[in-house]
Protein backbone atom coordinates (compact mmCIF):
# COMPACT_ATOMS: atom_id res chain seq x y z
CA UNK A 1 5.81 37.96 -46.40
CA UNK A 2 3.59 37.19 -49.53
CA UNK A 3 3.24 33.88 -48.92
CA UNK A 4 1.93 34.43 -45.48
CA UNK A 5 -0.80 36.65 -46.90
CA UNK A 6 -1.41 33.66 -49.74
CA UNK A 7 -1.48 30.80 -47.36
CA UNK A 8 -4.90 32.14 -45.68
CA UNK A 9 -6.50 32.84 -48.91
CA UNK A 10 -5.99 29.23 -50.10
CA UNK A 11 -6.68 27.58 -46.73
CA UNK A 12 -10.56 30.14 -47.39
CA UNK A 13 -10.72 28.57 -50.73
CA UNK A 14 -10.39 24.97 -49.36
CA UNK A 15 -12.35 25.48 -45.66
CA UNK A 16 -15.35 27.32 -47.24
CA UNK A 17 -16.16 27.58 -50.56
CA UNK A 18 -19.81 28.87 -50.54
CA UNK A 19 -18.73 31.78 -47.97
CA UNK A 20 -19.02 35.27 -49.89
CA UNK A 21 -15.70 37.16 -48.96
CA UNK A 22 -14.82 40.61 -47.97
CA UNK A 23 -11.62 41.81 -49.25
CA UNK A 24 -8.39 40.69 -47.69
CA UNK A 25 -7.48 43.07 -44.98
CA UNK A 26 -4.13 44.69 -45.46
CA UNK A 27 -1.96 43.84 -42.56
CA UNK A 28 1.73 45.06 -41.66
CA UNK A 29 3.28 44.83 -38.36
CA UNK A 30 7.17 44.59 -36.57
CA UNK A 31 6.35 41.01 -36.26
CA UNK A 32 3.65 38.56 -37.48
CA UNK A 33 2.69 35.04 -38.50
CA UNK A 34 -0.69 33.44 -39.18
CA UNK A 35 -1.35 30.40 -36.83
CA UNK A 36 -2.63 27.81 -39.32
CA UNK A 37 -3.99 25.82 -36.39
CA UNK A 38 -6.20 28.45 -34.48
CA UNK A 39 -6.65 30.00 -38.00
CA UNK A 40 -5.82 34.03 -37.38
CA UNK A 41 -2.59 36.09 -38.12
CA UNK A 42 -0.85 37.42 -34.54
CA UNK A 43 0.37 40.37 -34.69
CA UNK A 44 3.06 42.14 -32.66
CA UNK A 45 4.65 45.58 -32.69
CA UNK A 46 3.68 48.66 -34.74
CA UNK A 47 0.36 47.04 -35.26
CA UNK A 48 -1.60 48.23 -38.60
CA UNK A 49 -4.80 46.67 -39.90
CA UNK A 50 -7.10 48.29 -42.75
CA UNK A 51 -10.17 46.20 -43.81
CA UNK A 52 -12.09 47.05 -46.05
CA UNK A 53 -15.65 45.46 -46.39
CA UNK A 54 -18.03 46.90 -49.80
CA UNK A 55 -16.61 50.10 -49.12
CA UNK A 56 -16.64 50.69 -45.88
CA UNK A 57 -12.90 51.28 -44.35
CA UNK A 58 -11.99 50.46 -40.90
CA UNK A 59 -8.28 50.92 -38.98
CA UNK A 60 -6.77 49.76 -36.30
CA UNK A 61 -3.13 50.23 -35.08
CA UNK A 62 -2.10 48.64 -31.77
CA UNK A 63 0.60 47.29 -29.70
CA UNK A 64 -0.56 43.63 -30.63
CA UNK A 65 -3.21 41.96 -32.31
CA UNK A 66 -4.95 38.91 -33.61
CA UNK A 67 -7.02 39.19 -37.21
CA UNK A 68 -9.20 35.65 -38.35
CA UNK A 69 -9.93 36.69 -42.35
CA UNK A 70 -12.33 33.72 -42.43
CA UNK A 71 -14.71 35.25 -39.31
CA UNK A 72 -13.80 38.71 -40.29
CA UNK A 73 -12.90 39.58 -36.87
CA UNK A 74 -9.73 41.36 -35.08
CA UNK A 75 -8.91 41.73 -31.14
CA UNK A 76 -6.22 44.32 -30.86
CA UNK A 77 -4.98 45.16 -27.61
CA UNK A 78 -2.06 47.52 -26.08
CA UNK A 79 -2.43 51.56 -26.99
CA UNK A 80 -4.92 50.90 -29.74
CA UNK A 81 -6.31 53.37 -31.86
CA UNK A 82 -9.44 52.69 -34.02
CA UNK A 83 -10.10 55.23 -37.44
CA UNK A 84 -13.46 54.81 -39.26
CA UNK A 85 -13.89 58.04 -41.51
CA UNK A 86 -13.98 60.82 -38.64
CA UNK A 87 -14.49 58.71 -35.63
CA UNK A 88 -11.53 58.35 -33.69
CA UNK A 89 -11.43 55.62 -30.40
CA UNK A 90 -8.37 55.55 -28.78
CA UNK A 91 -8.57 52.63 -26.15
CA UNK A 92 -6.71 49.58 -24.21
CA UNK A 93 -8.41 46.87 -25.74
CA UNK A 94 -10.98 46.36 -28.93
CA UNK A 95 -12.68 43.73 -30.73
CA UNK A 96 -14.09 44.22 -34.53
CA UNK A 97 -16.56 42.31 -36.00
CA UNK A 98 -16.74 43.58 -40.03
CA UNK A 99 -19.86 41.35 -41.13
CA UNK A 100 -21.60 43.13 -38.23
CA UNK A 101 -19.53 46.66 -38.84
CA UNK A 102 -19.11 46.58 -35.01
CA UNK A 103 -15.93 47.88 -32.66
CA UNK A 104 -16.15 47.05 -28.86
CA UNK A 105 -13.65 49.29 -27.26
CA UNK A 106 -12.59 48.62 -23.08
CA UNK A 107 -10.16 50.63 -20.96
CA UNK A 108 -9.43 54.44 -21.27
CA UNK A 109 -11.79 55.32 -24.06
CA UNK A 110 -10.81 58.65 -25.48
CA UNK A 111 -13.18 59.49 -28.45
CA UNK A 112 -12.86 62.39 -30.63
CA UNK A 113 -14.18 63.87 -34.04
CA UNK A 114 -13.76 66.97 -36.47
CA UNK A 115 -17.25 68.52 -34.84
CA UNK A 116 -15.14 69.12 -31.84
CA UNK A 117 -16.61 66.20 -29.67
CA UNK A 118 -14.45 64.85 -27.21
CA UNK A 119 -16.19 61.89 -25.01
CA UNK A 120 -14.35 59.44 -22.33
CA UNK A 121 -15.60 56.67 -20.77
CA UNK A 122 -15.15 52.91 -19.54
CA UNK A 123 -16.63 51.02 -22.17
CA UNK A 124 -18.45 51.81 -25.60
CA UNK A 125 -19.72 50.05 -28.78
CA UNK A 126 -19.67 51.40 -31.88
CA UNK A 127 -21.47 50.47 -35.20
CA UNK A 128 -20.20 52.11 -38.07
CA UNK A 129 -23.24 51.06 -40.30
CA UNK A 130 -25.79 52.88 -38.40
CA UNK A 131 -22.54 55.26 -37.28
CA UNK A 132 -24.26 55.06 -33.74
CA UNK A 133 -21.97 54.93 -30.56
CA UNK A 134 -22.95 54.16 -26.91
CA UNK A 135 -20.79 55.27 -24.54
CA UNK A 136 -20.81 53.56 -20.36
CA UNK A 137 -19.82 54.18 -17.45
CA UNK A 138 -18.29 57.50 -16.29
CA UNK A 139 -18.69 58.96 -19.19
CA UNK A 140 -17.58 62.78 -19.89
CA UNK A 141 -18.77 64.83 -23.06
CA UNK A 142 -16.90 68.05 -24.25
CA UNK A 143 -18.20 69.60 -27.06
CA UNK A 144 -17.85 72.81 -29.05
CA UNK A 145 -21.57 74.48 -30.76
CA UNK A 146 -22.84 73.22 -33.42
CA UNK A 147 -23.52 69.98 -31.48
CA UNK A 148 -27.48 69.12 -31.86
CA UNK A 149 -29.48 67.09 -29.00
CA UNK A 150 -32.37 65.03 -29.28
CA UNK A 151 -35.52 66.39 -28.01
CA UNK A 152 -35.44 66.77 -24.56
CA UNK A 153 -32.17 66.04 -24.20
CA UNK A 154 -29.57 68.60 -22.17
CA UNK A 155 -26.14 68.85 -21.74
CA UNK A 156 -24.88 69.43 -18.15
CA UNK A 157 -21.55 69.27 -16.78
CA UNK A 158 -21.73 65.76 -15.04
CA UNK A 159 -20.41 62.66 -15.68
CA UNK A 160 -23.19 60.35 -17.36
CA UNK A 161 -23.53 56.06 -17.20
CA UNK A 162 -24.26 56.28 -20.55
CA UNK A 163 -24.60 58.14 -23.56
CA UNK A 164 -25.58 57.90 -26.94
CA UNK A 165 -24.02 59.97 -30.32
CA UNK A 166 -24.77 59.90 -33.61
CA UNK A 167 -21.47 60.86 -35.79
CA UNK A 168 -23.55 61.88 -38.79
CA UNK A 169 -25.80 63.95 -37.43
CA UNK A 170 -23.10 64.91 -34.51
CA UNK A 171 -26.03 64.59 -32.21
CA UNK A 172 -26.57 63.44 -28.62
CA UNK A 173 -29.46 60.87 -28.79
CA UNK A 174 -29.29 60.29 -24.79
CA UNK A 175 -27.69 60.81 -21.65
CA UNK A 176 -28.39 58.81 -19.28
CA UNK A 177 -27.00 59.67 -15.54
CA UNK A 178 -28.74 56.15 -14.22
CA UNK A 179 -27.94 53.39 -16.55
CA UNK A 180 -27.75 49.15 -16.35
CA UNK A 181 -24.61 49.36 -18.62
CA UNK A 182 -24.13 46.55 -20.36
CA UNK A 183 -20.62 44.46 -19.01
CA UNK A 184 -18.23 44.31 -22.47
CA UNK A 185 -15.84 41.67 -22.05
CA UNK A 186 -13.27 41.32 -24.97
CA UNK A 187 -13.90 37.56 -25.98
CA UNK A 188 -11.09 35.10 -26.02
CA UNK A 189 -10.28 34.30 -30.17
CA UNK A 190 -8.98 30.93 -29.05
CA UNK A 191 -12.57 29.79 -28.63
CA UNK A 192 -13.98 30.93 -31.96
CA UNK A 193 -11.44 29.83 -33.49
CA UNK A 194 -11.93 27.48 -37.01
């Protein structure tokens, strides 16, 4: 086990030496082994990834998953659940991106947070530097008071093509009933792989 957590950090140290690292993400799962030729752990079973990038702490536990240390990148799939201080994305299928501080979630999104949000939809994209999430397609918002709206912006009971939240200010910054929502499509690691 610690020399499959060792053998990616020399294989950084010999592929890139000029790349500025994040910390190593601590990984644990039923099964795993790191694929020295595609150049990312797979991950099976009881799926639990915490990465931590200058201070900022993202989790993931899934059915299965695939994490590259060198992009900084994870594709989790199978009853996933995604933690980043009080945001909470329960989904089918995500992909994380930590130099961008980025989670595309697909498939069943449940979202949830301690203000007493709860939001579903089809798709959404979260970036946990600005702590910004949009939310598309058939998109549902329950929330308790205390929730704040951007001017000119009401809440109806509808279901919305897109909407926009801000998890600091647990404010709505639009709802949109008529949206172009963007298609999110979980990319393939095989082709950015090293």
């Amino acid at each position: 086990m610690r020399l499959i957590k060792i053998l990616p950090l020399i294989l950084l140290l010999l592929i890139a030496p000029a790349r500025s690292f994040a910390a190593m993400p601590d990984i644990t799962a039923g099964e795993m082994y790191f694929d020295v030729f595609k150049g990312y752990y797979v991950l099976k079973d009881n799926v639990h990834v915490v990465m931590n990038n200058h201070g900022v702490t993202a989790t993931i536990t899934a059915d299965g998953a695939k994490v590259n240390v060198i992009t900084q990148k994870c594709w989790a799939e199978g009853s996933v659940k995604f933690t980043h201080d009080t945001a909470i994305f329960s989904c089918d299928n995500a992909f994380l991106q930590w130099k961008t501080k980025t989670a595309e979630v697909v498939g069943s999104i449940k979202f949830s947070s301690p203000n007493n949000l709860a939001v579903t939809s089809r798709t959404a994209i979260f970036n946990w530097g600005t702590k910004i999430v949009d939310f598309y397609g058939g998109v549902s918002v329950k929330a308790e008071q205390n929730l704040q709206f951007e001017s000119g912006v009401t809440l109806e009971n509808k279901i919305y093509e897109h909407v926009r939240y801000s998890v600091t200010e647990n404010k709505i910054l639009a709802l949109d009933e008529n949206f172009s929502s963007p298609q999110i499509v979980i990319p393939n690691p095989d082709s950015e792989a090293n």
